[in-house]
Protein backbone atom coordinates (compact mmCIF):
# COMPACT_ATOMS: atom_id res chain seq x y z
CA UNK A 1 0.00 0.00 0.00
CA UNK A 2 2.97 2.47 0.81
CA UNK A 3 4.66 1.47 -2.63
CA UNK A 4 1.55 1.88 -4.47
CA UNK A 5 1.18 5.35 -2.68
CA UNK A 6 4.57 6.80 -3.63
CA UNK A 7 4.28 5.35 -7.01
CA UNK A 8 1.16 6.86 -7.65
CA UNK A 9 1.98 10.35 -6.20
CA UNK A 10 5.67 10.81 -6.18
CA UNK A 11 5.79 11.78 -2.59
CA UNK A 12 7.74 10.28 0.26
CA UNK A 13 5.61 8.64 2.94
CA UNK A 14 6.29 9.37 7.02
CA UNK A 15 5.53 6.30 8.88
CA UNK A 16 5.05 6.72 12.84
CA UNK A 17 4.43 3.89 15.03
CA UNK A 18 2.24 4.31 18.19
CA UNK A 19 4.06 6.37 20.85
CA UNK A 20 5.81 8.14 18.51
CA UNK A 21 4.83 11.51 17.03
CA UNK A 22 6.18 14.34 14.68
CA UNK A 23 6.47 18.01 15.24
CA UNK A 24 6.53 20.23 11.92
CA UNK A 25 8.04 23.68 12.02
CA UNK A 26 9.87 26.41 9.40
CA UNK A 27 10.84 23.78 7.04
CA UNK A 28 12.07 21.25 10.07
CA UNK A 29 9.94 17.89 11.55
CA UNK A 30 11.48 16.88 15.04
CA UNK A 31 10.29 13.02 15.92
CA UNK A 32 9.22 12.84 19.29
CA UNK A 33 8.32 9.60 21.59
CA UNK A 34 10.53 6.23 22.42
CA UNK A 35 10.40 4.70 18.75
CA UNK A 36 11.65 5.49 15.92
CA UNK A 37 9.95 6.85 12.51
CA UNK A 38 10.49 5.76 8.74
CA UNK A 39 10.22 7.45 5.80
CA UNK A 40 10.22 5.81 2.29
CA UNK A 41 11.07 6.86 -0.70
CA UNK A 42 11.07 4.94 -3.74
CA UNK A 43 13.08 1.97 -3.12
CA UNK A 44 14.55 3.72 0.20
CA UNK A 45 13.37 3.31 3.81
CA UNK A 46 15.44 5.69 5.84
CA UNK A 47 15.18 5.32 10.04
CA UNK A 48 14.08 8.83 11.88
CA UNK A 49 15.43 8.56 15.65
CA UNK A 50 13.83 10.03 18.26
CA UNK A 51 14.18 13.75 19.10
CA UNK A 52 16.17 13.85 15.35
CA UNK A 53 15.62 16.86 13.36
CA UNK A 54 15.15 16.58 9.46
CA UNK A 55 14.78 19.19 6.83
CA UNK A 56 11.64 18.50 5.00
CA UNK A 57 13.90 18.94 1.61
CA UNK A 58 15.79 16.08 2.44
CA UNK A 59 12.15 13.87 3.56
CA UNK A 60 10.75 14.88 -0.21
């Protein structure tokens, strides 16, 4: 479902798992909680550590 996603719409999907959350702000997202997040891209699942700080640029 994910790969079909991403195919279809050419945009990365953020995956958070229950007790994790994500915190969006001027062009940042900050993962908050115990568990890590994944985003996927294409062929490429890339790990998101908790209270890690990604530039949306790099997520799309």
């Amino acid at each position: 479902m994910i790969k079909d996603y991403i195919t279809d719409y050419k945009k990365p999907v953020l995956v958070l798992p229950e007790g994790t959350g994500a915190y969006f702000s001027d062009g940042y997202v900050k993962i908050i909680g115990i568990k890590p997040a994944f985003i996927f891209k294409e062929k490429i699942k890339e790990e998101l550590l908790p209270s890690s700080i990604q530039s949306l640029r790099l997520l799309s």
